[in-house]
C-alpha atoms as a PDB file:
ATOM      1  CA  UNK A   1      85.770 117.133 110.555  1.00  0.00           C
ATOM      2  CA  UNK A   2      89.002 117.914 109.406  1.00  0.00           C
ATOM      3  CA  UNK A   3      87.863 121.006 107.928  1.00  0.00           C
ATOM      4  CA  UNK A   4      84.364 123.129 107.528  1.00  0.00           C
ATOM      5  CA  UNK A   5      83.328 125.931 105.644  1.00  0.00           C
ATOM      6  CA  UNK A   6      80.146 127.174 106.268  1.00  0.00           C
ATOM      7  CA  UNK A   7      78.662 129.875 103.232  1.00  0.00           C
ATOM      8  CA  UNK A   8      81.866 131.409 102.330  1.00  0.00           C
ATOM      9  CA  UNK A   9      82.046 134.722 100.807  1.00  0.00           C
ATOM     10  CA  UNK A  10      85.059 136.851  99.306  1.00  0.00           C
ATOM     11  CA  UNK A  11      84.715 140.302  97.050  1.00  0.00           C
ATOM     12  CA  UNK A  12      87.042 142.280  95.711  1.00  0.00           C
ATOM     13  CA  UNK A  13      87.220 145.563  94.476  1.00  0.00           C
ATOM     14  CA  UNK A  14      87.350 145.830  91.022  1.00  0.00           C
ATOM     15  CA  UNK A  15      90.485 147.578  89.006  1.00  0.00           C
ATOM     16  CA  UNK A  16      89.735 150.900  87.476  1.00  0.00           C
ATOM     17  CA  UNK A  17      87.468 154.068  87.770  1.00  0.00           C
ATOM     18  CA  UNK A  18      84.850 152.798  85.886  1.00  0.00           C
ATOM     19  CA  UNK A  19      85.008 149.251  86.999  1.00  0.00           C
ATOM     20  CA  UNK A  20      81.568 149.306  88.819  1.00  0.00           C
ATOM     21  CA  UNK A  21      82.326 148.440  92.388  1.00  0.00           C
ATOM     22  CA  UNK A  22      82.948 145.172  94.344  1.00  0.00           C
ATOM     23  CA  UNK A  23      83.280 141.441  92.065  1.00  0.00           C
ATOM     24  CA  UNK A  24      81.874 138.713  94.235  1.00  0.00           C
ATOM     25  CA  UNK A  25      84.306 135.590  93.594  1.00  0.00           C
ATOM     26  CA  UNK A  26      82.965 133.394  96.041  1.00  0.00           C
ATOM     27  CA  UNK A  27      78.680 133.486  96.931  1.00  0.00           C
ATOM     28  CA  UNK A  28      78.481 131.363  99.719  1.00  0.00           C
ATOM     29  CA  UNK A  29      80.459 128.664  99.097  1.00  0.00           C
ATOM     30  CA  UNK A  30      80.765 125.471 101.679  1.00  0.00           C
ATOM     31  CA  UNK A  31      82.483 122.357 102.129  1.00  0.00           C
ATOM     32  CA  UNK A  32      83.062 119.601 104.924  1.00  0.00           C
ATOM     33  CA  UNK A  33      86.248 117.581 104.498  1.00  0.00           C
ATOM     34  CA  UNK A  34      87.185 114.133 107.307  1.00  0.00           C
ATOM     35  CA  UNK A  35      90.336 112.688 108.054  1.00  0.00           C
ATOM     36  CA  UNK A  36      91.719 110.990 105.220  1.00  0.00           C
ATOM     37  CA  UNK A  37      89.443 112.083 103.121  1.00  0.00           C
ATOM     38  CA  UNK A  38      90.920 113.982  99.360  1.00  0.00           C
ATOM     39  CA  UNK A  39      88.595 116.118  97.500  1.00  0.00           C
ATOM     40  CA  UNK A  40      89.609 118.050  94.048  1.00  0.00           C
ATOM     41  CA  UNK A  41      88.018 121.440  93.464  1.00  0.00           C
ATOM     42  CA  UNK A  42      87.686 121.700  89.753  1.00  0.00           C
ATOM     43  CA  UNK A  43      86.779 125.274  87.627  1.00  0.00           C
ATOM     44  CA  UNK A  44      88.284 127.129  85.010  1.00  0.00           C
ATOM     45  CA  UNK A  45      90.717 129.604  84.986  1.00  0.00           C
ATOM     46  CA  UNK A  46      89.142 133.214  87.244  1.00  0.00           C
ATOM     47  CA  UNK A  47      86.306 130.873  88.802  1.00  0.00           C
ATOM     48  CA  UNK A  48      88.096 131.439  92.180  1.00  0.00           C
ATOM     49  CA  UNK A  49      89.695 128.281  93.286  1.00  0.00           C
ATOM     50  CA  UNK A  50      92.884 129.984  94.245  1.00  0.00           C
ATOM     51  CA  UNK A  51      90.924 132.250  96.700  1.00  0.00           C
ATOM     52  CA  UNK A  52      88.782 129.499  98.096  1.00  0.00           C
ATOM     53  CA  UNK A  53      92.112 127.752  98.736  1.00  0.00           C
ATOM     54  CA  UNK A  54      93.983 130.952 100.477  1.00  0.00           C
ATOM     55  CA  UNK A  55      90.851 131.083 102.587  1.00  0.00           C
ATOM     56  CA  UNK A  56      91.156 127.883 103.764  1.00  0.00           C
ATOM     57  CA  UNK A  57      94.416 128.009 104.819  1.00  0.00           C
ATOM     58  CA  UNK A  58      94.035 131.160 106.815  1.00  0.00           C
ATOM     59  CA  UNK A  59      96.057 133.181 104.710  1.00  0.00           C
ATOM     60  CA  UNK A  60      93.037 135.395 103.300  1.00  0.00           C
ATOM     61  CA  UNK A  61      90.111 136.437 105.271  1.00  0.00           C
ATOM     62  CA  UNK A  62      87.034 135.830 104.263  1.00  0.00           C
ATOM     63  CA  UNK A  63      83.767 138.537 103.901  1.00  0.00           C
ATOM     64  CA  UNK A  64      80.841 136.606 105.388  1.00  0.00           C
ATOM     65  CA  UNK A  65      80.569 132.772 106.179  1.00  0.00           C
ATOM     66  CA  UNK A  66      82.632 130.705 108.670  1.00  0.00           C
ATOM     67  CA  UNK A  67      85.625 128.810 108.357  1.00  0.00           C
ATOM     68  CA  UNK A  68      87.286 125.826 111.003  1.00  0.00           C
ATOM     69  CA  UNK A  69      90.037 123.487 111.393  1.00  0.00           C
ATOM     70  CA  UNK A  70      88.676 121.096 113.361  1.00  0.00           C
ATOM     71  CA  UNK A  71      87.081 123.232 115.761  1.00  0.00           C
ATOM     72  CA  UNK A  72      88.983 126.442 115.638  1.00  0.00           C
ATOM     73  CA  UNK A  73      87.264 129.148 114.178  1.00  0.00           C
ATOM     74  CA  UNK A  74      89.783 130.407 111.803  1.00  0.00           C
ATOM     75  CA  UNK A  75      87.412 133.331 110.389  1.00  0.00           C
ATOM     76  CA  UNK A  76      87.530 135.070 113.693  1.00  0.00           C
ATOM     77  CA  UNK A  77      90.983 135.855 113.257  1.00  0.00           C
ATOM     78  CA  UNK A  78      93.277 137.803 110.563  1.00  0.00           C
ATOM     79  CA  UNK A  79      95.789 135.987 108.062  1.00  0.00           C
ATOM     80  CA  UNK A  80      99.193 137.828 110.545  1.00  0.00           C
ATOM     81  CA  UNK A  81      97.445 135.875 113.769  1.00  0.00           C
ATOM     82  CA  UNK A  82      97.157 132.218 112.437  1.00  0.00           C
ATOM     83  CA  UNK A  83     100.836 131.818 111.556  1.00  0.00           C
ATOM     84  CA  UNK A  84     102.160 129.137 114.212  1.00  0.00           C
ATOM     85  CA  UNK A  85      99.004 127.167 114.171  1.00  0.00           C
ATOM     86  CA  UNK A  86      99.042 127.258 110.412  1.00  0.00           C
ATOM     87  CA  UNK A  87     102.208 125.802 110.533  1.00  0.00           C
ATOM     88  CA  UNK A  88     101.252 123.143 112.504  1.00  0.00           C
ATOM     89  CA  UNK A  89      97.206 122.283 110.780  1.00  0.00           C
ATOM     90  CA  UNK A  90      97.877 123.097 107.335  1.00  0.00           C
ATOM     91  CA  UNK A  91     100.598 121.873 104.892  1.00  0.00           C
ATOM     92  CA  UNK A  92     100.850 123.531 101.769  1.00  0.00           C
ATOM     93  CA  UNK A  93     101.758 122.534  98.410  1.00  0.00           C
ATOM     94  CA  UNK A  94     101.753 124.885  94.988  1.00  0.00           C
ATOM     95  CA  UNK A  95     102.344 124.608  91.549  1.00  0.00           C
ATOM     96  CA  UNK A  96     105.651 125.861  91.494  1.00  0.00           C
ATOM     97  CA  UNK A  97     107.726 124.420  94.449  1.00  0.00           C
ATOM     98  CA  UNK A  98     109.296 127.308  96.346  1.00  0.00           C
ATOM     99  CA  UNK A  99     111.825 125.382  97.366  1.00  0.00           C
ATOM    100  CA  UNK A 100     114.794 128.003  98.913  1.00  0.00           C
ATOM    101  CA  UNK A 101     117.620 127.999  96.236  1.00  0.00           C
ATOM    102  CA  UNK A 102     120.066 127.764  98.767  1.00  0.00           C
ATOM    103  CA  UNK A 103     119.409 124.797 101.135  1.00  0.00           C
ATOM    104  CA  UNK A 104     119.583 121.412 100.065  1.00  0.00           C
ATOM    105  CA  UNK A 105     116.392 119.226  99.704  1.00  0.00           C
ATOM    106  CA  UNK A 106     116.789 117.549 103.219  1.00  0.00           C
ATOM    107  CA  UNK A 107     117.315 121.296 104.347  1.00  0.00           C
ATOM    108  CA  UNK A 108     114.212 122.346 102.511  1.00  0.00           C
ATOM    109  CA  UNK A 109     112.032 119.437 104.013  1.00  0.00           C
ATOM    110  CA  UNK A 110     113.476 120.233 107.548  1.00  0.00           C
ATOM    111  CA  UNK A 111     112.817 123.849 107.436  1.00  0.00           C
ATOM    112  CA  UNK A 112     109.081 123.659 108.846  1.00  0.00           C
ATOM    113  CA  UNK A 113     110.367 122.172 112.242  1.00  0.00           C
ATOM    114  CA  UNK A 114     113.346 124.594 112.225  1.00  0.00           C
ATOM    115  CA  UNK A 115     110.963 127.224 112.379  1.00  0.00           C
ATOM    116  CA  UNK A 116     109.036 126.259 114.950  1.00  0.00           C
ATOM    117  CA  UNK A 117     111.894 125.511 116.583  1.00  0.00           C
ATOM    118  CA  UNK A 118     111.785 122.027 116.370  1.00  0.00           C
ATOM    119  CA  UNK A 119     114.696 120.887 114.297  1.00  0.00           C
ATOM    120  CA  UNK A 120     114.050 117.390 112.362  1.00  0.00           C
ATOM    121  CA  UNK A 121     116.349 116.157 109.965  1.00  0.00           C
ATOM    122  CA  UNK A 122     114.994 112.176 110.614  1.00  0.00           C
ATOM    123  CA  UNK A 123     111.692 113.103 109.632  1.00  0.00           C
ATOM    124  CA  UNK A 124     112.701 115.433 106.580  1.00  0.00           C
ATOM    125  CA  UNK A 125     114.877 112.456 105.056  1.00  0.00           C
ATOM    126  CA  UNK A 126     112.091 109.534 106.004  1.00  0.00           C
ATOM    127  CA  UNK A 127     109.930 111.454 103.435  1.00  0.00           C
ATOM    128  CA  UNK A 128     112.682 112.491 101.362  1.00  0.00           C
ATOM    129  CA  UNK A 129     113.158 108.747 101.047  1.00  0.00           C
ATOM    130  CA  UNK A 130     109.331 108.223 100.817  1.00  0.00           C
ATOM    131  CA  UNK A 131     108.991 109.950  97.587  1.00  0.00           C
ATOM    132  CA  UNK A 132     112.009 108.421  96.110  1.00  0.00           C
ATOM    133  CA  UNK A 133     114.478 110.979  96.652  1.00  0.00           C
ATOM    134  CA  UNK A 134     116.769 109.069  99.246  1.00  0.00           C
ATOM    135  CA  UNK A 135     119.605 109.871  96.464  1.00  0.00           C
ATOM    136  CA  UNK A 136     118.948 113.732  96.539  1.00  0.00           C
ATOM    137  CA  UNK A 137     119.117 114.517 100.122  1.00  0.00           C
ATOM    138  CA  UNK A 138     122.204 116.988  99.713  1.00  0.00           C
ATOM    139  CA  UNK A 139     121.373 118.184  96.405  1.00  0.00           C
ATOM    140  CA  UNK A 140     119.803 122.093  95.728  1.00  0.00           C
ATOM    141  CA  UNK A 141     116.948 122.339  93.366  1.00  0.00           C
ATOM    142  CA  UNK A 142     118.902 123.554  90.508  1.00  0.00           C
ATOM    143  CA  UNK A 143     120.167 120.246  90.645  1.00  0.00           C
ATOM    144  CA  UNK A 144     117.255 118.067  90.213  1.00  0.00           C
ATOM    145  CA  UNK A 145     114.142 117.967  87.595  1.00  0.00           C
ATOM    146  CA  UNK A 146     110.883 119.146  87.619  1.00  0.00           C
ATOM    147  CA  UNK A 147     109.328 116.446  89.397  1.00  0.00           C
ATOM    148  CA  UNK A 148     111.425 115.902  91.986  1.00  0.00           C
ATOM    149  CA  UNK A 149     111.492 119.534  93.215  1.00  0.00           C
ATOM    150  CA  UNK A 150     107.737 119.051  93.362  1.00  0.00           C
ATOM    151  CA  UNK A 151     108.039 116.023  95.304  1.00  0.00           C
ATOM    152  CA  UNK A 152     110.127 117.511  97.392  1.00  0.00           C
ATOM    153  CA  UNK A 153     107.526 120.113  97.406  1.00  0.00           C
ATOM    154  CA  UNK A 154     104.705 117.783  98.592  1.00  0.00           C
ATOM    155  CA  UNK A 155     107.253 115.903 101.335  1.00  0.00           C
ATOM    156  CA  UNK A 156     107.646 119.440 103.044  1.00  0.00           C
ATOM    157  CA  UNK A 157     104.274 120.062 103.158  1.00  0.00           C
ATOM    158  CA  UNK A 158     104.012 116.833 105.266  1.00  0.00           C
ATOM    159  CA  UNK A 159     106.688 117.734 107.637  1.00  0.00           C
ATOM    160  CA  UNK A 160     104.888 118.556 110.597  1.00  0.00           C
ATOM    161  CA  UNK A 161     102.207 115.771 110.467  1.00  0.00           C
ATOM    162  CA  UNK A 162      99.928 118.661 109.385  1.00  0.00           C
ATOM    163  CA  UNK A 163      95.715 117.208 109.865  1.00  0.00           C
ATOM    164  CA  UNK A 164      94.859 119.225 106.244  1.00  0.00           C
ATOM    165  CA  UNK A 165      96.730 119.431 103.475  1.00  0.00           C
ATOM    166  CA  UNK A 166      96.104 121.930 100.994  1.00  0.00           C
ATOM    167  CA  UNK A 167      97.331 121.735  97.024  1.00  0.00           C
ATOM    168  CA  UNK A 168      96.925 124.731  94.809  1.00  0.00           C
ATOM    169  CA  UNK A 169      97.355 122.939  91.086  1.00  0.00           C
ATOM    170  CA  UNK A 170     100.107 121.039  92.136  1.00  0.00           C
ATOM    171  CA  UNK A 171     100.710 119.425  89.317  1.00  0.00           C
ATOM    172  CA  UNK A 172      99.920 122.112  86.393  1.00  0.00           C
ATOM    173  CA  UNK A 173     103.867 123.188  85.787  1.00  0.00           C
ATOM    174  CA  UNK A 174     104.553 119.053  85.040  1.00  0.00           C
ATOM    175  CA  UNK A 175     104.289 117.053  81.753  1.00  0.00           C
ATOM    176  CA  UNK A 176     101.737 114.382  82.509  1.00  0.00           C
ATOM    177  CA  UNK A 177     103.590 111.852  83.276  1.00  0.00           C
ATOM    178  CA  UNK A 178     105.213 113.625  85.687  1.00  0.00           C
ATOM    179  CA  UNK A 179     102.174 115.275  86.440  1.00  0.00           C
ATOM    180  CA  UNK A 180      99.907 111.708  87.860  1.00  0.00           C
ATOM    181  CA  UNK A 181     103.352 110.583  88.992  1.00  0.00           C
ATOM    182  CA  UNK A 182     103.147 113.562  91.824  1.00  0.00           C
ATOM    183  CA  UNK A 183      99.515 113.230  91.977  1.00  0.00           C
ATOM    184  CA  UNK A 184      99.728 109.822  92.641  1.00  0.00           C
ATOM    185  CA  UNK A 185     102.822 110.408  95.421  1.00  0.00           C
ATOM    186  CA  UNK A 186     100.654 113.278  97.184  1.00  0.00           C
ATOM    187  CA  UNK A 187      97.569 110.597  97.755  1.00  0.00           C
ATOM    188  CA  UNK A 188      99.369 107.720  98.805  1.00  0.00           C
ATOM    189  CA  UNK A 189     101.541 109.802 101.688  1.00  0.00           C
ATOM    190  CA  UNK A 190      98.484 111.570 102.737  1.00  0.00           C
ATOM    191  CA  UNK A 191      96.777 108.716 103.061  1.00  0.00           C
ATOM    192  CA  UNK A 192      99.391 106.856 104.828  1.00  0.00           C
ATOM    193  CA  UNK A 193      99.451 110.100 107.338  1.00  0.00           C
ATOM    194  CA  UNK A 194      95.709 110.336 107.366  1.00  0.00           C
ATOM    195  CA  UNK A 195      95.783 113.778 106.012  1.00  0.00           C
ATOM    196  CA  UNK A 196      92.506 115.286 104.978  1.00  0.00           C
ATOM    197  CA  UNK A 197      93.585 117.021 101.042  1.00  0.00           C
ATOM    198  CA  UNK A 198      92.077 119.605  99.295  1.00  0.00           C
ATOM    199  CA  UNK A 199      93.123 120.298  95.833  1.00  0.00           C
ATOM    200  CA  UNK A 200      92.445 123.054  93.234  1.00  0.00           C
ATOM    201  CA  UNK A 201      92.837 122.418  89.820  1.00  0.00           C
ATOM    202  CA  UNK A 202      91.311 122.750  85.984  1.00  0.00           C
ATOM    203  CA  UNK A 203      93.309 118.976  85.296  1.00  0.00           C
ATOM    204  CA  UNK A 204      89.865 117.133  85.165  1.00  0.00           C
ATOM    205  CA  UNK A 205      91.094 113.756  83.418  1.00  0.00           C
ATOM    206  CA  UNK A 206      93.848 113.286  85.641  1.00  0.00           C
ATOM    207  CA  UNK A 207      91.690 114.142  89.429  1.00  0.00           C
ATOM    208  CA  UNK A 208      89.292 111.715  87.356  1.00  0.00           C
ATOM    209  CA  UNK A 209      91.767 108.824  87.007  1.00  0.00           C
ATOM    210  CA  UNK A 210      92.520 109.300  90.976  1.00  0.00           C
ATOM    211  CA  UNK A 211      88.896 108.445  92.164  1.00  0.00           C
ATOM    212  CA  UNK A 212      88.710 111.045  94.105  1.00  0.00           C
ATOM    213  CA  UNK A 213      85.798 113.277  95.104  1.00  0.00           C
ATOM    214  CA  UNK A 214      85.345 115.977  92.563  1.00  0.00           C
ATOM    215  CA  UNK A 215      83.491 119.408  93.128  1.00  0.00           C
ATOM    216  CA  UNK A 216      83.074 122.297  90.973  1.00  0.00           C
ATOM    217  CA  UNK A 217      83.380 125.581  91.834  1.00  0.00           C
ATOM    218  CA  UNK A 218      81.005 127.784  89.777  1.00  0.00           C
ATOM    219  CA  UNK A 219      78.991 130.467  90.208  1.00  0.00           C
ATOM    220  CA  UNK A 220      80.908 131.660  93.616  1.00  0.00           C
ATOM    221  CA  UNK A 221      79.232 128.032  94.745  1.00  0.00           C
ATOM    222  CA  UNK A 222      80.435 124.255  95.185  1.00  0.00           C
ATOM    223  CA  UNK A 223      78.084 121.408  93.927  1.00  0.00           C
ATOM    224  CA  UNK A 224      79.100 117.731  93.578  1.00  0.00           C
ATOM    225  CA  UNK A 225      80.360 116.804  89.949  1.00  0.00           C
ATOM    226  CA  UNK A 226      77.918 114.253  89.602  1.00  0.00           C
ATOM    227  CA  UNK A 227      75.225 116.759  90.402  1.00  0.00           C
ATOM    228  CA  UNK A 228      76.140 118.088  87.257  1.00  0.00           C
ATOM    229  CA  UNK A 229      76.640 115.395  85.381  1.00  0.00           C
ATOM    230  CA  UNK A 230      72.972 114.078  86.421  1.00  0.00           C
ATOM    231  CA  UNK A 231      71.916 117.713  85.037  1.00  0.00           C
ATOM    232  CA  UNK A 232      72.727 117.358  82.015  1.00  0.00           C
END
């Protein structure tokens, strides 16, 4: 596997004098994702999809439960420790781009391998040109639209070949064309890599449309959709 979480749990301290002690946001939650494989976390707003997400990237440690990419234990060590080997497992996409102002969108895609000191232009315009921006290569992000900063967004992500690929509602600052457009873009080029994907979001009609397999995240837990739907 790809990735494995085994009973995952995260609390936080609630705000306040009077708050009443630690909330519990995730209860043991768990999850086994292959190679190529795409799975969409769905919840509302506050169910904890953002945190489940963090966790799995190694950039928030979790309270109890286990956590591995591939098989390195990423709960044994703290958020500061996985940084390099983040870089290279995990590619990261959010809802709003964070694309550097400054650099160009080849200069943006190539910035993963300049930090690990691995320089690759070729690679950041091959997926530049990938998601249709082969026209855009020198341009800054104030320069082009919504969509294509996020597809510039999800061709960074990719840069380093990364095994998972992790997508925190990637598409919820898009109109909805634009919005299954990028959707559409991020599952075709992950499978073509054979990227395992993990998204968060509360967009159930479009993850629908995608055929992909859908979770919900409630209760601190994850259950299949259709264990749900067979429920009711």
């Amino acid at each position: 596997m790809v990735l494995t979480c085994e009973g995952v749990m995260r609390r936080f301290r609630a705000p306040g004098p009077d708050a009443g002690g630690d909330v519990e946001v995730l209860s043991g939650a768990s999850l086994s994702v292959a190679a190529g494989e795409v799975v969409a976390v769905l919840g509302p707003s506050g169910s904890g999809k953002s945190t489940l997400l963090h966790l799995l990237g190694g950039l928030d440690r979790p309270d109890a439960g286990q956590i591995w990419w591939g098989g390195f234990p990423v709960h044994e060590h703290a958020p500061s420790d996985l940084a390099e080997r983040r870089a290279r497992y995990v590619g990261l996409v959010f809802q709003h781009h964070y694309l550097l102002s400054d650099l160009t969108l080849l200069e943006n895609v190539a910035l993963p391998s300049r930090i690990i000191g691995r320089p690759d232009e070729e690679r950041a315009g091959e997926l530049l040109t990938r998601v249709g921006l082969e026209h855009r290569l020198g341009f800054r992000p104030s320069r082009v639209s919504g969509g294509e900063r996020q597809r510039a967004a999800v061709a960074r992500a990719l840069a380093l070949r990364p095994p998972l690929v992790l997508a925190d509602e990637p598409t919820g600052s898009l109109d909805r064309h634009r919005a299954a457009e990028v959707l559409l873009l991020l599952l075709e080029l992950a499978a073509q890599e054979g990227a395992a994907v993990v998204m968060v979001t509360h967009d159930e009609p479009l993850v629908s449309q995608a055929g992909v397999r859908l979770l919900r995240l409630e209760e601190g837990r994850l259950r299949e959709a259709s264990e749900r739907a067979a429920a009711t």
